[in-house]
C-alpha atoms as a PDB file:
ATOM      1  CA  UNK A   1     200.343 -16.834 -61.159  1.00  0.00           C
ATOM      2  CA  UNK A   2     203.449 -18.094 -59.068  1.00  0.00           C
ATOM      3  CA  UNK A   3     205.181 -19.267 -62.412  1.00  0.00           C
ATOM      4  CA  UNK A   4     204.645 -15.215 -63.724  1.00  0.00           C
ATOM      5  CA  UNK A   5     205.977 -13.675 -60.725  1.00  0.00           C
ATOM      6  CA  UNK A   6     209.023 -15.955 -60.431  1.00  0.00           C
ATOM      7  CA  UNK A   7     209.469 -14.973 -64.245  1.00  0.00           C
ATOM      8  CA  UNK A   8     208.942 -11.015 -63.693  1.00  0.00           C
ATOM      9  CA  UNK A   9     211.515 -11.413 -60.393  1.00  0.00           C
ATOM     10  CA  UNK A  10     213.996 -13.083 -62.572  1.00  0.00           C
ATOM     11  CA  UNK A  11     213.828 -10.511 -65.129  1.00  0.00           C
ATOM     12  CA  UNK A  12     213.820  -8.001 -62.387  1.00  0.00           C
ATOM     13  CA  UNK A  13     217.144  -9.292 -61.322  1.00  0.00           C
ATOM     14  CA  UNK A  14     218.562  -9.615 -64.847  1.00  0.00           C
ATOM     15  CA  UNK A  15     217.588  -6.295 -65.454  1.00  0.00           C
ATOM     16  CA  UNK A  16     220.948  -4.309 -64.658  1.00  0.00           C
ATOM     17  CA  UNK A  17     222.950  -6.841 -66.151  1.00  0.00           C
ATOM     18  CA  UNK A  18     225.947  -6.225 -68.931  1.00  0.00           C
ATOM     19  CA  UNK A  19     227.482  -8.519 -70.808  1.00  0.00           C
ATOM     20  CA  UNK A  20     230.640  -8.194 -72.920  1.00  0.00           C
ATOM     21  CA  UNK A  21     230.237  -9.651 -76.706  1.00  0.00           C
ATOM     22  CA  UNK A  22     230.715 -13.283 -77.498  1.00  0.00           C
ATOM     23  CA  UNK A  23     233.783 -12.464 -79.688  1.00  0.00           C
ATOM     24  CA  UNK A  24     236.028 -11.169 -77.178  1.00  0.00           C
ATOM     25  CA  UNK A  25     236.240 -14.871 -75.658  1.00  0.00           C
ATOM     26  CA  UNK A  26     237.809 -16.817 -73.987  1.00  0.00           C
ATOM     27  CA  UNK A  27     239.130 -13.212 -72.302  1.00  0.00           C
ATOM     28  CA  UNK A  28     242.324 -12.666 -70.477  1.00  0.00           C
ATOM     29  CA  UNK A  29     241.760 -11.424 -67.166  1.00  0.00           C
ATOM     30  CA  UNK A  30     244.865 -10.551 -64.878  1.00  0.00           C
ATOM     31  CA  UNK A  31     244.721 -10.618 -61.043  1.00  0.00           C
ATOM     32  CA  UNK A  32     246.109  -8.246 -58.487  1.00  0.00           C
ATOM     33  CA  UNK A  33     246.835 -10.620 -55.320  1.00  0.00           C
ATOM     34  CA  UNK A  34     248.478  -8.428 -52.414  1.00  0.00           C
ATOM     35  CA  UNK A  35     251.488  -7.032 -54.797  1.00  0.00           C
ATOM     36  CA  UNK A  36     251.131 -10.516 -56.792  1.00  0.00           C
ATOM     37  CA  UNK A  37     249.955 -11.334 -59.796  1.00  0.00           C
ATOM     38  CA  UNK A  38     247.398 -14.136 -61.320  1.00  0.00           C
ATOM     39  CA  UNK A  39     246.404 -14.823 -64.772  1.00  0.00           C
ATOM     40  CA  UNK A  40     242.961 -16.541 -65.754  1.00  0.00           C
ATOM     41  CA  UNK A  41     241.075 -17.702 -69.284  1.00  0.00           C
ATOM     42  CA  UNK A  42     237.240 -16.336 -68.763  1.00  0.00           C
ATOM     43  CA  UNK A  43     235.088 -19.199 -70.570  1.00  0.00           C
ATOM     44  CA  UNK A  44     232.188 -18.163 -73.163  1.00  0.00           C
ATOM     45  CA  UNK A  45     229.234 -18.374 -71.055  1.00  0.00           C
ATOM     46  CA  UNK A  46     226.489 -15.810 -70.077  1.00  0.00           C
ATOM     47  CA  UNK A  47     227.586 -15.689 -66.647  1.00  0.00           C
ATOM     48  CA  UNK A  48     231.673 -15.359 -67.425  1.00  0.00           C
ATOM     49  CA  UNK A  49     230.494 -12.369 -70.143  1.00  0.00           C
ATOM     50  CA  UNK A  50     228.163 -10.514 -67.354  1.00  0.00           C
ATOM     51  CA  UNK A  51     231.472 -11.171 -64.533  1.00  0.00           C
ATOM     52  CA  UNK A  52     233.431  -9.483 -67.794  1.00  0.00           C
ATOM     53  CA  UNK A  53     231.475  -6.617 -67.705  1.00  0.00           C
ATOM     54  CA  UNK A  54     232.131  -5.835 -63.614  1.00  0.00           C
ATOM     55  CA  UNK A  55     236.021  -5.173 -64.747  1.00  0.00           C
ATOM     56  CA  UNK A  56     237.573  -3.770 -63.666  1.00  0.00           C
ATOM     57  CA  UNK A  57     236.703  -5.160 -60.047  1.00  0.00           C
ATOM     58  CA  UNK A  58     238.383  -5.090 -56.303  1.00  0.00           C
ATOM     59  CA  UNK A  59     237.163  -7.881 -53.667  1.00  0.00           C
ATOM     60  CA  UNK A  60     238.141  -8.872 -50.212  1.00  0.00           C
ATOM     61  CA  UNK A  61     238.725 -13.224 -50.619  1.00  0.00           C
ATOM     62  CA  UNK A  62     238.643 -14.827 -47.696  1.00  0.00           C
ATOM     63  CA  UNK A  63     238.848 -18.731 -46.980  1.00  0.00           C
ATOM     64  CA  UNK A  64     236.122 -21.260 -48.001  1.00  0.00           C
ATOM     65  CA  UNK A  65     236.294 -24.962 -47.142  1.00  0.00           C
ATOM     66  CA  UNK A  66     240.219 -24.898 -46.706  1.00  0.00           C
ATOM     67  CA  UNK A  67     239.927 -25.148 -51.058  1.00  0.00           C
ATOM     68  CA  UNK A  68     238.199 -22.003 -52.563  1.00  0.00           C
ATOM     69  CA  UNK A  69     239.063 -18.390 -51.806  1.00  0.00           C
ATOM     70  CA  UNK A  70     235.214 -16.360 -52.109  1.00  0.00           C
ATOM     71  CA  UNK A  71     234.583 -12.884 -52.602  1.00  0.00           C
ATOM     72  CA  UNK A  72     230.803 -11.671 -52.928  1.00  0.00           C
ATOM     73  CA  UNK A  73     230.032  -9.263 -56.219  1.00  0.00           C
ATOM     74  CA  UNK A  74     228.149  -6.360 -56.417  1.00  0.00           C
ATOM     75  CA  UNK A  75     225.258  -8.003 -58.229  1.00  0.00           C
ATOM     76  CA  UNK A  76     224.104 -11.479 -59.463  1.00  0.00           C
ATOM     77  CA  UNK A  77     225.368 -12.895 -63.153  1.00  0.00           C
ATOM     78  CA  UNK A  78     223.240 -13.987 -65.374  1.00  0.00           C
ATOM     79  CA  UNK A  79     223.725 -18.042 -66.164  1.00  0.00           C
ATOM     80  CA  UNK A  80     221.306 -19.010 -68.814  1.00  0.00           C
ATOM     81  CA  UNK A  81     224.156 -21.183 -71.168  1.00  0.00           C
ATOM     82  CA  UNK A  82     226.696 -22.162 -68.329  1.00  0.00           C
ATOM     83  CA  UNK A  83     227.621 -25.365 -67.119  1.00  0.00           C
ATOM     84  CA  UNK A  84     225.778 -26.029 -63.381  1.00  0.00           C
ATOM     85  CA  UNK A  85     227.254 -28.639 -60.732  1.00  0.00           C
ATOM     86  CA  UNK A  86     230.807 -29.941 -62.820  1.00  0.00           C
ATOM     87  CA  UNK A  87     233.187 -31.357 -60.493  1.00  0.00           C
ATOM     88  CA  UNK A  88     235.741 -28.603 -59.653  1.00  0.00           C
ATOM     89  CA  UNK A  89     239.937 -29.012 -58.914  1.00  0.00           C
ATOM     90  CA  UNK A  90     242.654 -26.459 -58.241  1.00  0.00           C
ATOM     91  CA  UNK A  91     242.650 -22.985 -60.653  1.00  0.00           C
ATOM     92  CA  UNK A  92     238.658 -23.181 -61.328  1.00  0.00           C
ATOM     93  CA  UNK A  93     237.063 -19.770 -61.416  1.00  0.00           C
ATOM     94  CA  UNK A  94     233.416 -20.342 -60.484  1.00  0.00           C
ATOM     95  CA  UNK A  95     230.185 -17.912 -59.428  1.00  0.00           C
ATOM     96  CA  UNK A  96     228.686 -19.852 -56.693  1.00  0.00           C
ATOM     97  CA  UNK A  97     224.393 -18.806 -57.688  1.00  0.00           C
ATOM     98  CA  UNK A  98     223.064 -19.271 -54.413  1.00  0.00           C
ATOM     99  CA  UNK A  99     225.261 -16.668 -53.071  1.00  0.00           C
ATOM    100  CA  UNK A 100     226.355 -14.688 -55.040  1.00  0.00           C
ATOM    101  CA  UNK A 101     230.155 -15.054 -54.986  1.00  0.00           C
ATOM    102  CA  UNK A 102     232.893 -15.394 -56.927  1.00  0.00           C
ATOM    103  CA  UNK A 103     235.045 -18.572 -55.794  1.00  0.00           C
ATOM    104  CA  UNK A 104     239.056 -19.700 -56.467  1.00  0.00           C
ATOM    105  CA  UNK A 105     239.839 -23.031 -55.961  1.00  0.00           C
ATOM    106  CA  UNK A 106     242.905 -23.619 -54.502  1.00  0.00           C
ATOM    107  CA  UNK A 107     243.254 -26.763 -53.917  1.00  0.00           C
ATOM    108  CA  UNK A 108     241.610 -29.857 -55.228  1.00  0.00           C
ATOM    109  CA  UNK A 109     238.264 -31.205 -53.397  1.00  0.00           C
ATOM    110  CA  UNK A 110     236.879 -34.408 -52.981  1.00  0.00           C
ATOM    111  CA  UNK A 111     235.201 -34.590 -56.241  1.00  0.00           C
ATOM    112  CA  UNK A 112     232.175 -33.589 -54.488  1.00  0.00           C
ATOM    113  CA  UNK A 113     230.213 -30.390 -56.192  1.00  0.00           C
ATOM    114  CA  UNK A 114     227.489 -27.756 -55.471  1.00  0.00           C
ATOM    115  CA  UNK A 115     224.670 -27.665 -58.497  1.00  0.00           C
ATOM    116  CA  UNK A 116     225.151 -23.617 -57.874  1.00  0.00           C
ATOM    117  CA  UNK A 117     228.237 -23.859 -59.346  1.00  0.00           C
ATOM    118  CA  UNK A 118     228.758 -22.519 -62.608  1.00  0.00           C
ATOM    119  CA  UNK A 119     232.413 -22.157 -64.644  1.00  0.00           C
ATOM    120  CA  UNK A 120     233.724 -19.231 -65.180  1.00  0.00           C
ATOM    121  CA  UNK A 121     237.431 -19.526 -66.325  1.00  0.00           C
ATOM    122  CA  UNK A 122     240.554 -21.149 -65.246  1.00  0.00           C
ATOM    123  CA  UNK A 123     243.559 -19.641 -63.668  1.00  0.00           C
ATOM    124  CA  UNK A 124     246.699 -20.175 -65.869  1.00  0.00           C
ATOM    125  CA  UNK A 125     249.636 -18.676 -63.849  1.00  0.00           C
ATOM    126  CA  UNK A 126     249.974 -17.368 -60.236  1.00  0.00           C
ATOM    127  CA  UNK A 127     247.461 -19.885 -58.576  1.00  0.00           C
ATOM    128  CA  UNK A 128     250.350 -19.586 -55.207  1.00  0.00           C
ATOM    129  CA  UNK A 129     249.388 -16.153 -54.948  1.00  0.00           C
ATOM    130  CA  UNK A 130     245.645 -16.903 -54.523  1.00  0.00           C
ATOM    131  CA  UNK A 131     246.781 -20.326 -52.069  1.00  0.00           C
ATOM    132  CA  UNK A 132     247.955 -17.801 -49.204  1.00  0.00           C
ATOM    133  CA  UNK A 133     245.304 -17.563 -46.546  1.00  0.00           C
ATOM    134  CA  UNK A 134     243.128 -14.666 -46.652  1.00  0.00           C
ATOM    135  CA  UNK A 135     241.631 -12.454 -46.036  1.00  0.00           C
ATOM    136  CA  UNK A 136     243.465 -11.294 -49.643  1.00  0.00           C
ATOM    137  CA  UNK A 137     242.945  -7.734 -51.572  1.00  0.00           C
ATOM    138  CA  UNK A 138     242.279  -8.772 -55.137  1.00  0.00           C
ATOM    139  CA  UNK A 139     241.839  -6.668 -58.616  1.00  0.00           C
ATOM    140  CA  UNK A 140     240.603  -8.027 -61.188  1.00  0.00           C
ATOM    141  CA  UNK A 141     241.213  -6.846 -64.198  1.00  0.00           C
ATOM    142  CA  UNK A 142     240.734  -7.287 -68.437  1.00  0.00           C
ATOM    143  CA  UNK A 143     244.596  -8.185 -70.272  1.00  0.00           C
ATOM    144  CA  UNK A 144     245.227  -6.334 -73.363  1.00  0.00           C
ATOM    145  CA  UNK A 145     245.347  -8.313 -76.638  1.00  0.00           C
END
């Protein structure tokens, strides 16, 4: 009985989630920092299509650990394919599960990891922007091909 309601919840919690189509990745996303500007790879995985599908997005980042800047999403991603608990360094884009957030690492860690990690993307350009301390305004937002 507990393994059908933990299934039913899960769907439950799956339910109003979009994902973008396999073939538009890896995606372009750009980054509105505070009048600066970021630019990121989305990976394809379930959980960076369903983050796709939130675009355009605003979130208040604040500090994390002195390494990630976190900002919470509206709703939970879905993360049936992605990668869980992979060391992270400076530029990852990850959804931290347990919480629901969206984090930026800034600066390399210890090579210690969460298992609630899971990869979304890497930023390619404008990482300083993201290294100020928060809090920080940030839009997120799909590039044009």
């Amino acid at each position: 009985m507990a393994l059908l309601v933990g299934s039913m919840l899960g769907l439950a919690a799956s339910a109003g989630a979009q994902t973008v189509p396999s073939q538009e990745f890896p995606m372009k996303i750009r980054m509105h920092v505070d009048g600066q500007v970021a630019t990121a790879t989305l990976y394809d995985n379930a959980a960076a299509r369903d983050f796709a599908a939130l675009l355009p997005l605003s979130l208040t980042l604040t500090d994390y650990a002195r390494i990630e800047r976190i900002g919470y999403l509206p709703r939970r991603l879905a993360r049936e394919d992605a990668l869980t608990g992979v060391p992270v360094k400076a530029g990852d884009l990850a959804y931290y599960a347990p919480w629901g957030n969206l984090a930026i690492f800034v600066e390399n860690g210890d090579g210690d990891y969460s298992g609630g990690l899971v990869q979304l993307g890497r930023v390619e350009a404008g990482l300083p922007a993201l290294q100020r301390p928060g809090p920080l305004k940030l839009r997120i937002e799909r590039m044009a091909d």
